[in-house]
C-alpha atoms as a PDB file:
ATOM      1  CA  UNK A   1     141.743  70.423 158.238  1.00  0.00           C
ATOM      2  CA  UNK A   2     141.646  69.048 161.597  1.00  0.00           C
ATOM      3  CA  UNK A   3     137.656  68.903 162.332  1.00  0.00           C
ATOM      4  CA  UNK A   4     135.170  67.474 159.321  1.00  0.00           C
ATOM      5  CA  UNK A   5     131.614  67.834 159.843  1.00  0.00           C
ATOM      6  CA  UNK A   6     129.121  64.831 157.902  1.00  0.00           C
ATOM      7  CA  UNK A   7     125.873  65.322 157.358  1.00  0.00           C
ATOM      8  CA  UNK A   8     123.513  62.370 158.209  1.00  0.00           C
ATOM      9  CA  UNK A   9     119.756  61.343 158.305  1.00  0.00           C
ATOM     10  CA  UNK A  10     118.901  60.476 161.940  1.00  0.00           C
ATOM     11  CA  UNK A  11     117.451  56.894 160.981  1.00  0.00           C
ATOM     12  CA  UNK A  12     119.183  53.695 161.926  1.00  0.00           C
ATOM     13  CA  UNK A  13     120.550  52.535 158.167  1.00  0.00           C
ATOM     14  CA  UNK A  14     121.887  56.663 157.813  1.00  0.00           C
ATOM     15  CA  UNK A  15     123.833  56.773 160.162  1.00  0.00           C
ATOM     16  CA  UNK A  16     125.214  52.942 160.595  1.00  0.00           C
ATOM     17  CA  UNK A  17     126.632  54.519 156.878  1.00  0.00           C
ATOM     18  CA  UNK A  18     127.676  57.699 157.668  1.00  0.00           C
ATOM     19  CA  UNK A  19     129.588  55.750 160.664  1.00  0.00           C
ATOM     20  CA  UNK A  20     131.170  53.689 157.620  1.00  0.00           C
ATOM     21  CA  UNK A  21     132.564  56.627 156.414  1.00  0.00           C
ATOM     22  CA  UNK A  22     133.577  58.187 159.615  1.00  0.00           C
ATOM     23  CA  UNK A  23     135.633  55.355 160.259  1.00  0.00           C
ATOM     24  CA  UNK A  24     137.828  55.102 156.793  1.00  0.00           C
ATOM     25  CA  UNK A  25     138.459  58.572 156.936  1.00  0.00           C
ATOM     26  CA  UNK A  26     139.468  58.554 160.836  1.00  0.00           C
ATOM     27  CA  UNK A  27     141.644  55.474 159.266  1.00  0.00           C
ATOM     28  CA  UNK A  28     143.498  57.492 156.687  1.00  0.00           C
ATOM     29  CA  UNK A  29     144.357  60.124 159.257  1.00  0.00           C
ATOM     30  CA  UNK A  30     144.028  59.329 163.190  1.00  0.00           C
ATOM     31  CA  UNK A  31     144.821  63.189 163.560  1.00  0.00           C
ATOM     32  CA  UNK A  32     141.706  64.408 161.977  1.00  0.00           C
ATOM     33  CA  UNK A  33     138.348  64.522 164.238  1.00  0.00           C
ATOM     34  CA  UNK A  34     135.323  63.713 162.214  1.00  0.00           C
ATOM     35  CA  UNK A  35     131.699  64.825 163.988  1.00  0.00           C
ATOM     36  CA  UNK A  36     128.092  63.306 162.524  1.00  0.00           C
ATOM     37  CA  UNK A  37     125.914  65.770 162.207  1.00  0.00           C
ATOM     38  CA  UNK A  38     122.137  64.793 162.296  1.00  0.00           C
ATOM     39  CA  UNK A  39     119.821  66.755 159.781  1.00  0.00           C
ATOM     40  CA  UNK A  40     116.082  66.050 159.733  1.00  0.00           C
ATOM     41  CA  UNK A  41     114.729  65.779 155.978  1.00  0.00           C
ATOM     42  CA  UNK A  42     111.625  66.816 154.956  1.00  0.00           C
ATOM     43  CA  UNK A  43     111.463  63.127 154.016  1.00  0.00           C
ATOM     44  CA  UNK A  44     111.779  62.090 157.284  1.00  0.00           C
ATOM     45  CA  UNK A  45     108.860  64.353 158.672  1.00  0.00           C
ATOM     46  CA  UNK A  46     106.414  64.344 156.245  1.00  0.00           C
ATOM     47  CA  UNK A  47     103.539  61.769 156.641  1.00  0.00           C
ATOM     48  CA  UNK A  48     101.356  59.484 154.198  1.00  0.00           C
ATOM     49  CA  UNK A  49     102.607  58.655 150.595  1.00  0.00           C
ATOM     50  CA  UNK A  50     106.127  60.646 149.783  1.00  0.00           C
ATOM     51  CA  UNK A  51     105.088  60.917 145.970  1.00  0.00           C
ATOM     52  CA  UNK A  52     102.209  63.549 147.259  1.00  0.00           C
ATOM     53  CA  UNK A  53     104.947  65.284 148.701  1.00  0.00           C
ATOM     54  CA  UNK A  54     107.887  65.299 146.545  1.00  0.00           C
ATOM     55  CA  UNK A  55     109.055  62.306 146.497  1.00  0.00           C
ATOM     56  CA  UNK A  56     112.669  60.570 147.876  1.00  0.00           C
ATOM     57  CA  UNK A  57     115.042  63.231 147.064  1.00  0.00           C
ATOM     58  CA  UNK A  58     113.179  64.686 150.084  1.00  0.00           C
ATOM     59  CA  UNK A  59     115.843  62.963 151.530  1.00  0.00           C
ATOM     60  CA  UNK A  60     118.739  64.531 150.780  1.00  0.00           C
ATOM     61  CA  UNK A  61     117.136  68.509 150.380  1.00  0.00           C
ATOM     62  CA  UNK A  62     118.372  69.860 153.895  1.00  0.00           C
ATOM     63  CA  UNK A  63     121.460  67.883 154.067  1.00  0.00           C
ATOM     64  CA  UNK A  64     122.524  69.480 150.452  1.00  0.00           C
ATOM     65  CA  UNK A  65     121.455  72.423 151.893  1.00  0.00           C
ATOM     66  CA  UNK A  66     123.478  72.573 154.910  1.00  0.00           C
ATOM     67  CA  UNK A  67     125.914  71.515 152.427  1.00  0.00           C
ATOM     68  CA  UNK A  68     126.026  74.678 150.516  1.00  0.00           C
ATOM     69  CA  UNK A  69     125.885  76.934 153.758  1.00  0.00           C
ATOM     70  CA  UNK A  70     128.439  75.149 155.866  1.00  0.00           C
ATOM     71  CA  UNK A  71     127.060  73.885 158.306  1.00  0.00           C
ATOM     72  CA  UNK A  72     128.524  70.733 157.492  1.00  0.00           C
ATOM     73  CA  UNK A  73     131.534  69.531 155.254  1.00  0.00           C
ATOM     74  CA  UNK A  74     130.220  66.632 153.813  1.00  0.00           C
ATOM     75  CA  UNK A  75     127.005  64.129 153.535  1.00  0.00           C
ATOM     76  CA  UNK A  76     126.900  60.918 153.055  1.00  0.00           C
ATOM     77  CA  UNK A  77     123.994  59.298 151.135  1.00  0.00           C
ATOM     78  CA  UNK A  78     122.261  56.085 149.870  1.00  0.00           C
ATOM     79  CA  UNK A  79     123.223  57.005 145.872  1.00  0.00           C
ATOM     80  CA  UNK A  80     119.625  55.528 145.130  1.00  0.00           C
ATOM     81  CA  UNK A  81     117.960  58.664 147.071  1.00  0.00           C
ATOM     82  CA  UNK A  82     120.619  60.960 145.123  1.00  0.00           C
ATOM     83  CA  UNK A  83     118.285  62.780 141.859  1.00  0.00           C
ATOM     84  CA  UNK A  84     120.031  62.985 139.126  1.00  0.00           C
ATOM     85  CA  UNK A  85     121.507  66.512 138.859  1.00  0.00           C
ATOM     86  CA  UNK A  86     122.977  67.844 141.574  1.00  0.00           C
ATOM     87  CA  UNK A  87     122.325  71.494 143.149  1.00  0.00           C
ATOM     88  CA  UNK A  88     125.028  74.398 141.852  1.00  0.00           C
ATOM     89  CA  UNK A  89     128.310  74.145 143.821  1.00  0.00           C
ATOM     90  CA  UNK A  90     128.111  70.146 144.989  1.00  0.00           C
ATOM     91  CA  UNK A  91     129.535  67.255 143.959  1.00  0.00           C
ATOM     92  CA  UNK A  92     129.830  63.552 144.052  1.00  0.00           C
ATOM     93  CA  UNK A  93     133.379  63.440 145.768  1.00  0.00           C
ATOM     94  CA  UNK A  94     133.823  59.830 146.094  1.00  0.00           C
ATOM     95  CA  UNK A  95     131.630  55.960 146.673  1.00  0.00           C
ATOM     96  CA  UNK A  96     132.031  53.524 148.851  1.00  0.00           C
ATOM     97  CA  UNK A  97     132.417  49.976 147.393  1.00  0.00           C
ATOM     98  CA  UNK A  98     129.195  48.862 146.881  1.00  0.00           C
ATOM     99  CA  UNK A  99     127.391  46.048 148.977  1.00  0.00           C
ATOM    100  CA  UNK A 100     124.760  43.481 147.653  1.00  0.00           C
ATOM    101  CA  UNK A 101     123.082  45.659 144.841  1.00  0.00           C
ATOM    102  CA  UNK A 102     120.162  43.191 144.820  1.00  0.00           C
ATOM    103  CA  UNK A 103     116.447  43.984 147.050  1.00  0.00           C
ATOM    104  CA  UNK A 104     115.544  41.049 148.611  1.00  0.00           C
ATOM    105  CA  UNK A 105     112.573  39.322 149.724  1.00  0.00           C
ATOM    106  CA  UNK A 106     111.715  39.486 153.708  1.00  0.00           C
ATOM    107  CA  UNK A 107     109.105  37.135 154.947  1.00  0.00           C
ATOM    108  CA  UNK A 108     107.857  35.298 157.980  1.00  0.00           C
ATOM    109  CA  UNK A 109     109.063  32.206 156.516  1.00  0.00           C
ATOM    110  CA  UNK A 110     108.741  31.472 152.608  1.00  0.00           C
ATOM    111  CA  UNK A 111     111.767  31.007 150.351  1.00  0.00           C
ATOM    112  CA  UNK A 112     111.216  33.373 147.206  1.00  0.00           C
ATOM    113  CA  UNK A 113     108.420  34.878 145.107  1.00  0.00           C
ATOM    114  CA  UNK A 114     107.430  31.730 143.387  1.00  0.00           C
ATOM    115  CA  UNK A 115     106.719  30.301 147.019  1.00  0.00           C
ATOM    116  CA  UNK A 116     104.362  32.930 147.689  1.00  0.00           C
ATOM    117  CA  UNK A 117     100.843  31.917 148.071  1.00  0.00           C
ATOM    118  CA  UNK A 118      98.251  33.646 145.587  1.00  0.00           C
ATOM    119  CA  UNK A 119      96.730  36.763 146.597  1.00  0.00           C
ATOM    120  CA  UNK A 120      99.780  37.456 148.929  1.00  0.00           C
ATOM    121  CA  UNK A 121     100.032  41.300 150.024  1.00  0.00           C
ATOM    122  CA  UNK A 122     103.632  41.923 149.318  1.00  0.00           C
ATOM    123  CA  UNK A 123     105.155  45.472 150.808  1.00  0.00           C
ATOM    124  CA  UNK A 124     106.824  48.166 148.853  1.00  0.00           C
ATOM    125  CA  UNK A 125     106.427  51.742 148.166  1.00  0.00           C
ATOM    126  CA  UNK A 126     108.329  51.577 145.151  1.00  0.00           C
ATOM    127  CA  UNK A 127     106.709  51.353 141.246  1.00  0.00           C
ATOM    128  CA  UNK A 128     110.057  49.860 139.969  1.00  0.00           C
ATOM    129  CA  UNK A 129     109.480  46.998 142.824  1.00  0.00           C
ATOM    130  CA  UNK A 130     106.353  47.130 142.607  1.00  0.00           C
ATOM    131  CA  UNK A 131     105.863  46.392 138.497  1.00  0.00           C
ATOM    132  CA  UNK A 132     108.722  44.109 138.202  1.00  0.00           C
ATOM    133  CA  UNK A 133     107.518  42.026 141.034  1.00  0.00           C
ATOM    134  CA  UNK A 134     103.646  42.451 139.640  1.00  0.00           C
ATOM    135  CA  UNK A 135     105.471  40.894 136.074  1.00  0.00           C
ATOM    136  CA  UNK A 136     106.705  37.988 138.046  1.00  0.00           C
ATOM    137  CA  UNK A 137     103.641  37.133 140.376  1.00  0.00           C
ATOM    138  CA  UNK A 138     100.433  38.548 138.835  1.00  0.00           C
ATOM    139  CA  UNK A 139      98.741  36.917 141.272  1.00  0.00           C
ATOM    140  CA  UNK A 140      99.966  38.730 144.121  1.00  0.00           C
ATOM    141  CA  UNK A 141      98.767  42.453 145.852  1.00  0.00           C
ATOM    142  CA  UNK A 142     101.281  44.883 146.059  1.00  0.00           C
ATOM    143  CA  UNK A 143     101.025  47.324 148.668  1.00  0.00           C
ATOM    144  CA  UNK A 144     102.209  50.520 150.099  1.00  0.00           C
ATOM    145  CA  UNK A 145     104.363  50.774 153.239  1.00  0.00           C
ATOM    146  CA  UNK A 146     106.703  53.560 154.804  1.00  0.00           C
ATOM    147  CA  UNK A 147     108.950  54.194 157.667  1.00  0.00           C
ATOM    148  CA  UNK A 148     112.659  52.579 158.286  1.00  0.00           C
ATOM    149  CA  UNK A 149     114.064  49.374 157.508  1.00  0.00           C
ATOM    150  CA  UNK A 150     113.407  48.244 161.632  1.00  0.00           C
ATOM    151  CA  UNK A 151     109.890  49.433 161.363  1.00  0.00           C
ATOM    152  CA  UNK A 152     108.726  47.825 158.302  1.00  0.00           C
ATOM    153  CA  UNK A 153     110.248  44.504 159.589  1.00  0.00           C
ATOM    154  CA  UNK A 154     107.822  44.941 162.260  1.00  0.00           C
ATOM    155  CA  UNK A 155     104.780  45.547 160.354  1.00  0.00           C
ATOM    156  CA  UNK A 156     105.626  42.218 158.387  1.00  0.00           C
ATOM    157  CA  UNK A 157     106.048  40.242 161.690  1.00  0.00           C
ATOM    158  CA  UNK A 158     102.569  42.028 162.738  1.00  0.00           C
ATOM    159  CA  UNK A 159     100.907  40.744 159.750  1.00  0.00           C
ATOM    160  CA  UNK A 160     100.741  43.546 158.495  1.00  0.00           C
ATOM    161  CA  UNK A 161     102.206  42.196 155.327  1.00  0.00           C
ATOM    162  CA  UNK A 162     102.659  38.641 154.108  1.00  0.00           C
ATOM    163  CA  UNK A 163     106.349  39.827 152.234  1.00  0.00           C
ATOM    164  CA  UNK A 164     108.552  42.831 151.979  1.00  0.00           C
ATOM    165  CA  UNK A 165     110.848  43.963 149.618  1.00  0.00           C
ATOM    166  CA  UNK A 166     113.761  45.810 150.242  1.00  0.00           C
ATOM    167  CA  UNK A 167     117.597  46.889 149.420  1.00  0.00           C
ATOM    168  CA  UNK A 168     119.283  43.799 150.519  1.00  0.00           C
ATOM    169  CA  UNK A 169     122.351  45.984 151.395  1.00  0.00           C
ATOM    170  CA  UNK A 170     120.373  48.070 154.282  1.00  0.00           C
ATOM    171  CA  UNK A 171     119.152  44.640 155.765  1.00  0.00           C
ATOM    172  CA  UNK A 172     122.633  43.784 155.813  1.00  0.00           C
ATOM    173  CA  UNK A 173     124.393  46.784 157.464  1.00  0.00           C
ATOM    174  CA  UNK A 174     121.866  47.132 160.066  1.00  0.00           C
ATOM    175  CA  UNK A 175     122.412  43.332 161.042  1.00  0.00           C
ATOM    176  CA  UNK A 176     118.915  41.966 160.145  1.00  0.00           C
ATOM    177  CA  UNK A 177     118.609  38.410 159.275  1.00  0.00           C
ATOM    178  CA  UNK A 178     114.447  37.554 160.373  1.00  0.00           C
ATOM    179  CA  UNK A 179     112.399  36.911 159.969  1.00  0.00           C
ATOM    180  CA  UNK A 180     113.191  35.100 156.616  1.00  0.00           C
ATOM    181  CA  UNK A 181     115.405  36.540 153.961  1.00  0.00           C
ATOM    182  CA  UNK A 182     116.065  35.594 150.515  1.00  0.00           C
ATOM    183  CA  UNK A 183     117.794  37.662 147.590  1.00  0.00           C
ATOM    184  CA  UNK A 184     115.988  38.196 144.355  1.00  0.00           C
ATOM    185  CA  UNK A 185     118.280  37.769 141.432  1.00  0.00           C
ATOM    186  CA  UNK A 186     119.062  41.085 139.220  1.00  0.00           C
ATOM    187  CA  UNK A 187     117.564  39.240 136.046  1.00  0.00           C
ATOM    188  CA  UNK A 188     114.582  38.754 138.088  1.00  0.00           C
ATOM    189  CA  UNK A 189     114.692  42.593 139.770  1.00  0.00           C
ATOM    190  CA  UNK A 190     116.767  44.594 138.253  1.00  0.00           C
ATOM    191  CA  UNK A 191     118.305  46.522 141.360  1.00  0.00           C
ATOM    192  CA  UNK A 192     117.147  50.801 141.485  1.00  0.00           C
ATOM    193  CA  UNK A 193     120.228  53.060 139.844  1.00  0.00           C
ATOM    194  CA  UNK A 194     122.445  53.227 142.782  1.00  0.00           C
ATOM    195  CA  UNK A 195     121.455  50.380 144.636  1.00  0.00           C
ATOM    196  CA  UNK A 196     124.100  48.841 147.692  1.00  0.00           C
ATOM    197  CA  UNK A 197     126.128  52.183 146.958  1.00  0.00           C
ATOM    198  CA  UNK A 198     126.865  54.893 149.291  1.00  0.00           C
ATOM    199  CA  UNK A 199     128.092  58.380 148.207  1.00  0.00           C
ATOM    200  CA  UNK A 200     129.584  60.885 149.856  1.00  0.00           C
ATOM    201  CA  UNK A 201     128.711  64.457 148.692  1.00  0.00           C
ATOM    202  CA  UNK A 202     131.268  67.585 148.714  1.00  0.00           C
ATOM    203  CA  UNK A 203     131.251  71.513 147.745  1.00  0.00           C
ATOM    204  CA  UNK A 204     133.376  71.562 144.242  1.00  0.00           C
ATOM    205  CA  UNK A 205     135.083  74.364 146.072  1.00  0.00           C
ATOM    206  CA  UNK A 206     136.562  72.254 148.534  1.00  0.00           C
ATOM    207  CA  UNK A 207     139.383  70.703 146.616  1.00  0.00           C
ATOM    208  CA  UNK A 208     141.993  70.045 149.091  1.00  0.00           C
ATOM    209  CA  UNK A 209     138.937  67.702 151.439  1.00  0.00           C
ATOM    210  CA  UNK A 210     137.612  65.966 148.123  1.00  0.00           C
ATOM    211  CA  UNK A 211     140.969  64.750 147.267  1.00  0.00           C
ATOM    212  CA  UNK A 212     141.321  63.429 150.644  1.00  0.00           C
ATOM    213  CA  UNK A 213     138.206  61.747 150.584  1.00  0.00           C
ATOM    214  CA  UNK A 214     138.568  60.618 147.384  1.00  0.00           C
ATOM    215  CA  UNK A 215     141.908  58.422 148.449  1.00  0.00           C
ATOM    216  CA  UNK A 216     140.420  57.521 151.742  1.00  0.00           C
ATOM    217  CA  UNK A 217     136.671  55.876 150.768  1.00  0.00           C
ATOM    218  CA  UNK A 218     136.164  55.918 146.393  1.00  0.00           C
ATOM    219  CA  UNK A 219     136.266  52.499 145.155  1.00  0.00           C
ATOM    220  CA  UNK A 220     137.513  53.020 141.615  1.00  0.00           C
ATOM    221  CA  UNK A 221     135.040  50.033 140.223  1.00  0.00           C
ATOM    222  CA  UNK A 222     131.688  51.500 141.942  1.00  0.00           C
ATOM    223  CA  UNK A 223     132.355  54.502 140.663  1.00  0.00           C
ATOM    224  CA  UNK A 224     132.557  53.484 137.200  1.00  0.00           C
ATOM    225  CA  UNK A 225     129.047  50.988 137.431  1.00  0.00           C
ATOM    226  CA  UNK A 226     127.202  53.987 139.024  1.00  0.00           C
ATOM    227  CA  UNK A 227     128.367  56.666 137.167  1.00  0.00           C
ATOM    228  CA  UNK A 228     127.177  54.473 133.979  1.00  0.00           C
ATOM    229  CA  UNK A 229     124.001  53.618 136.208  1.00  0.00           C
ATOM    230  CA  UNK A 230     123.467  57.224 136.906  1.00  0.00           C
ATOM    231  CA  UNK A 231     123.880  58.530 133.188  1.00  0.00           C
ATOM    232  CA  UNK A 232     120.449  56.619 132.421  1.00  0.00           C
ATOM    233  CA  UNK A 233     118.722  58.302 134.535  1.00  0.00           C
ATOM    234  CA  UNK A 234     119.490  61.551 133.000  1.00  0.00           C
ATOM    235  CA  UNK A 235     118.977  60.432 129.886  1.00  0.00           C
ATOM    236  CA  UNK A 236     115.721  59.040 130.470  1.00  0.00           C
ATOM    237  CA  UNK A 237     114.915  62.322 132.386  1.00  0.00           C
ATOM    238  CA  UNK A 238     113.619  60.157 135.522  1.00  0.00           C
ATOM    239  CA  UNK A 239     112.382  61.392 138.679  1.00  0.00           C
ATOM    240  CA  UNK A 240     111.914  59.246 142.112  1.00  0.00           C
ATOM    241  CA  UNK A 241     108.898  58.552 140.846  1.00  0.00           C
ATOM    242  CA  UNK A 242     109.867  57.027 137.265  1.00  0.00           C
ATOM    243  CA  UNK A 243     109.591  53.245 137.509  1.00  0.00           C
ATOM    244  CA  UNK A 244     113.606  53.082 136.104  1.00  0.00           C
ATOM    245  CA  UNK A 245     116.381  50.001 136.996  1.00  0.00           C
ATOM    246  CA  UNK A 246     119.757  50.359 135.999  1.00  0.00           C
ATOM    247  CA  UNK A 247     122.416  48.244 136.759  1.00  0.00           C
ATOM    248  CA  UNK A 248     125.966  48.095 135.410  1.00  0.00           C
ATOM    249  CA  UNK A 249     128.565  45.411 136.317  1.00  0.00           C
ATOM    250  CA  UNK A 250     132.616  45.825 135.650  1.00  0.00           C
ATOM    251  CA  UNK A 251     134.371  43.069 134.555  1.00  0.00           C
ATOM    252  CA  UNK A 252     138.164  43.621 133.793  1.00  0.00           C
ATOM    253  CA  UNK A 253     138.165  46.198 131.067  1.00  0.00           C
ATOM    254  CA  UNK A 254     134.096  45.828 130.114  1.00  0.00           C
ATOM    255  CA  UNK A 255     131.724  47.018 131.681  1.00  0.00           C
ATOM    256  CA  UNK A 256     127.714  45.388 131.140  1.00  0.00           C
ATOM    257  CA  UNK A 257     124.946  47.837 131.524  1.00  0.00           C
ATOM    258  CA  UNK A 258     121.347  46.463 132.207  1.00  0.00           C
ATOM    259  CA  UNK A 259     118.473  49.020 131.723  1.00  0.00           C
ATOM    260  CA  UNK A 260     114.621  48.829 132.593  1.00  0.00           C
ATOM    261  CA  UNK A 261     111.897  51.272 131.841  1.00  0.00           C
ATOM    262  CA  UNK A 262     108.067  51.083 132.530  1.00  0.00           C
ATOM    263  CA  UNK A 263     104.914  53.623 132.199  1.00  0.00           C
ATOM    264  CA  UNK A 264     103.618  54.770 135.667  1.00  0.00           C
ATOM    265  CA  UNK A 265     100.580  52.680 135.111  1.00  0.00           C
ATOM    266  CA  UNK A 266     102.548  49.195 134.312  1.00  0.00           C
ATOM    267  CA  UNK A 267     101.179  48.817 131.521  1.00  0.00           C
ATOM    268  CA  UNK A 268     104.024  48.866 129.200  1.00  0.00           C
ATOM    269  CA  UNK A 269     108.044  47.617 130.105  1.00  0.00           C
ATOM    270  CA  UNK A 270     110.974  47.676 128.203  1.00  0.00           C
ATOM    271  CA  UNK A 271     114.692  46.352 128.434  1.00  0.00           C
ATOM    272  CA  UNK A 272     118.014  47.446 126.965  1.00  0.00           C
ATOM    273  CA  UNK A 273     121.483  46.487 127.327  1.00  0.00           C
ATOM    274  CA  UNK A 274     124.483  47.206 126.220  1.00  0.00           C
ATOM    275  CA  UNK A 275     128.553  46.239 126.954  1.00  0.00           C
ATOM    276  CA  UNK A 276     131.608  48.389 126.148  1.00  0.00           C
ATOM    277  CA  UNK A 277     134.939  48.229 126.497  1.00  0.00           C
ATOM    278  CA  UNK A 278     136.241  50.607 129.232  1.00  0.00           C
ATOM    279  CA  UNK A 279     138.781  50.186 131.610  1.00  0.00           C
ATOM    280  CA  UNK A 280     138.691  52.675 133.948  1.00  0.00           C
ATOM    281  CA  UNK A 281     137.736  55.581 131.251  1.00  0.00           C
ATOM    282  CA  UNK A 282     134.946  57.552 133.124  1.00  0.00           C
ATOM    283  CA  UNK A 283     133.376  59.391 130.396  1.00  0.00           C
ATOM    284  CA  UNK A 284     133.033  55.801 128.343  1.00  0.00           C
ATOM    285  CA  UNK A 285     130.835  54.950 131.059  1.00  0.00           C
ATOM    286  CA  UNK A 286     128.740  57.927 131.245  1.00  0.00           C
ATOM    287  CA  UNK A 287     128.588  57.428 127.166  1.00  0.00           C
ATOM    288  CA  UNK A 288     127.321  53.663 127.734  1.00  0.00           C
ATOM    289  CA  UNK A 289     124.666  55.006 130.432  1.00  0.00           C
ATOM    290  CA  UNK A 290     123.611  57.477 128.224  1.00  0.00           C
ATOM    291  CA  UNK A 291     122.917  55.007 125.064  1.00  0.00           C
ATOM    292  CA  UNK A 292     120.910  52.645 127.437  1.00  0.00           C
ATOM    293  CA  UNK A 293     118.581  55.892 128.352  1.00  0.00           C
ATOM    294  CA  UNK A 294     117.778  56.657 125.047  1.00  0.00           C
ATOM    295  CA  UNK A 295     117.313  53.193 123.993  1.00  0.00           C
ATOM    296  CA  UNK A 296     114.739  52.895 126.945  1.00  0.00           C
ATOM    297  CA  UNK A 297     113.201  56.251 126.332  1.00  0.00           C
ATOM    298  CA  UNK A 298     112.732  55.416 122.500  1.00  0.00           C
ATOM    299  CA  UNK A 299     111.498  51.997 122.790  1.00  0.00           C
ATOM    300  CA  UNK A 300     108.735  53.491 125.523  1.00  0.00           C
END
């Protein structure tokens, strides 16, 4: 194993991460030359509203499949873009410690939601923004916007938009601190499954390079919270388009599991939660995710 290939979007935030991982596996062995290899997505070509297309898991398609035909050796991912079953053949292999899990609120100078003035147009292409935000600020217009972290900051300092909201994590790794930036709280947004968590994806087949990845870049309590975060989505039987929040936190041996679940049209929300006692047991935390998706799905 003395050349591994990554797999990488070609925008700004993919590949600042893919660097990430580049560099703590170059760190556990200085011997080993690791090459980025930049895929174009389907997600990043198409044009107008990604739901009419297939939605964010666009994404990931080609890497995955350059995956499975060996092209490349690994990918590395935002877990939020991941769907919730995998293809035949791949795997999760390890994730990063997560960053800020919260989306935050980008403006051209206000401090928070509640400063907003009414009838503010607020940016986001997301329903699970989009209604949880809508919940808080009725008064506000929520509307679509596409394209990278960089170019929606533009738009918003264009006037384009009077507020964004976005992964607070991405506006971190890429450096950006303007316009104005202020973190919503989880209990007011609960964060997308996933969310500040990067994952690097591996053929099952490839035992001896997922071990060494493994010890090189998974952070033992990430794995846990998103493995738990991820098990709700299956349950629930979400899609990218599902308006679905999930967030788990570990503490010690316990691990919290927040859950949110709305229709498509808004109309209708509801909330579950649910602690357990864990340690570092990874099927307990699958178990937990998969009680807060039924809960959700039931009570909807």
């Amino acid at each position: 194993m003395n050349i591994v290939r990554i797999g990488t979007r070609g925008s700004p935030l993919a590949l600042t991460q893919a660097e990430m991982v580049r560099r703590q596996l170059g760190a556990a062995d200085p011997n080993l030359t690791v090459e980025l290899v930049t895929i174009a997505t389907s997600g990043d070509r198409v044009r107008g509203a990604l739901r009419e297309h297939g939605g964010k898991f666009l994404y990931v398609k080609e890497i995955e499949e350059a995956l499975l035909a060996g092209t490349v050796d690994l990918a590395v991912h935002s877990m939020k873009d991941l769907p919730g079953e995998l293809p035949d053949g791949l795997a999760i292999v390890a994730v990063m410690e997560r960053d800020d899990p919260r989306d935050a609120l980008v403006t051209r100078g206000v401090e928070g939601l509640a400063a907003l003035p009414a009838g503010a147009r607020i940016g986001t292409s997301s329903l699970r923004r989009q209604w949880q935000v809508l919940s808080l600020r009725p008064d506000c217009a929520v509307v679509p916007v596409r394209g990278n972290v960089g170019t929606r900051v533009r738009k918003l300092i264009a006037g384009e938009f009077d507020a964004l909201v976005m992964a607070a994590a991405g506006l971190k790794r890429l450096g950006i601190k303007e316009p104005h930036i202020t973190p919503i709280t989880t209990t007011e947004l609960l964060p997308a499954i996933g969310q500040g968590a990067i994952v690097v994806e591996g053929r099952r087949s490839d035992d001896e390079l997922a071990a060494f990845v493994r010890l090189a870049c998974h952070h033992m309590p990430t794995g846990i919270a998103t493995t738990a975060e991820r098990a709700v989505l299956r349950a629930v039987g979400g899609d990218c388009f599902t308006p679905l929040a999930a967030h788990a936190e570990l503490e010690g041996h316990a691990l919290r599991l927040r859950g949110w679940l709305a229709t498509a049209d808004g109309t209708r929300a509801v909330r579950a939660e649910r602690s357990a006692s864990i340690g570092q047991d990874v099927e307990a935390a699958a178990t937990l995710g998969r009680a807060v998706g039924e809960e959700l799905k039931v009570a909807l």
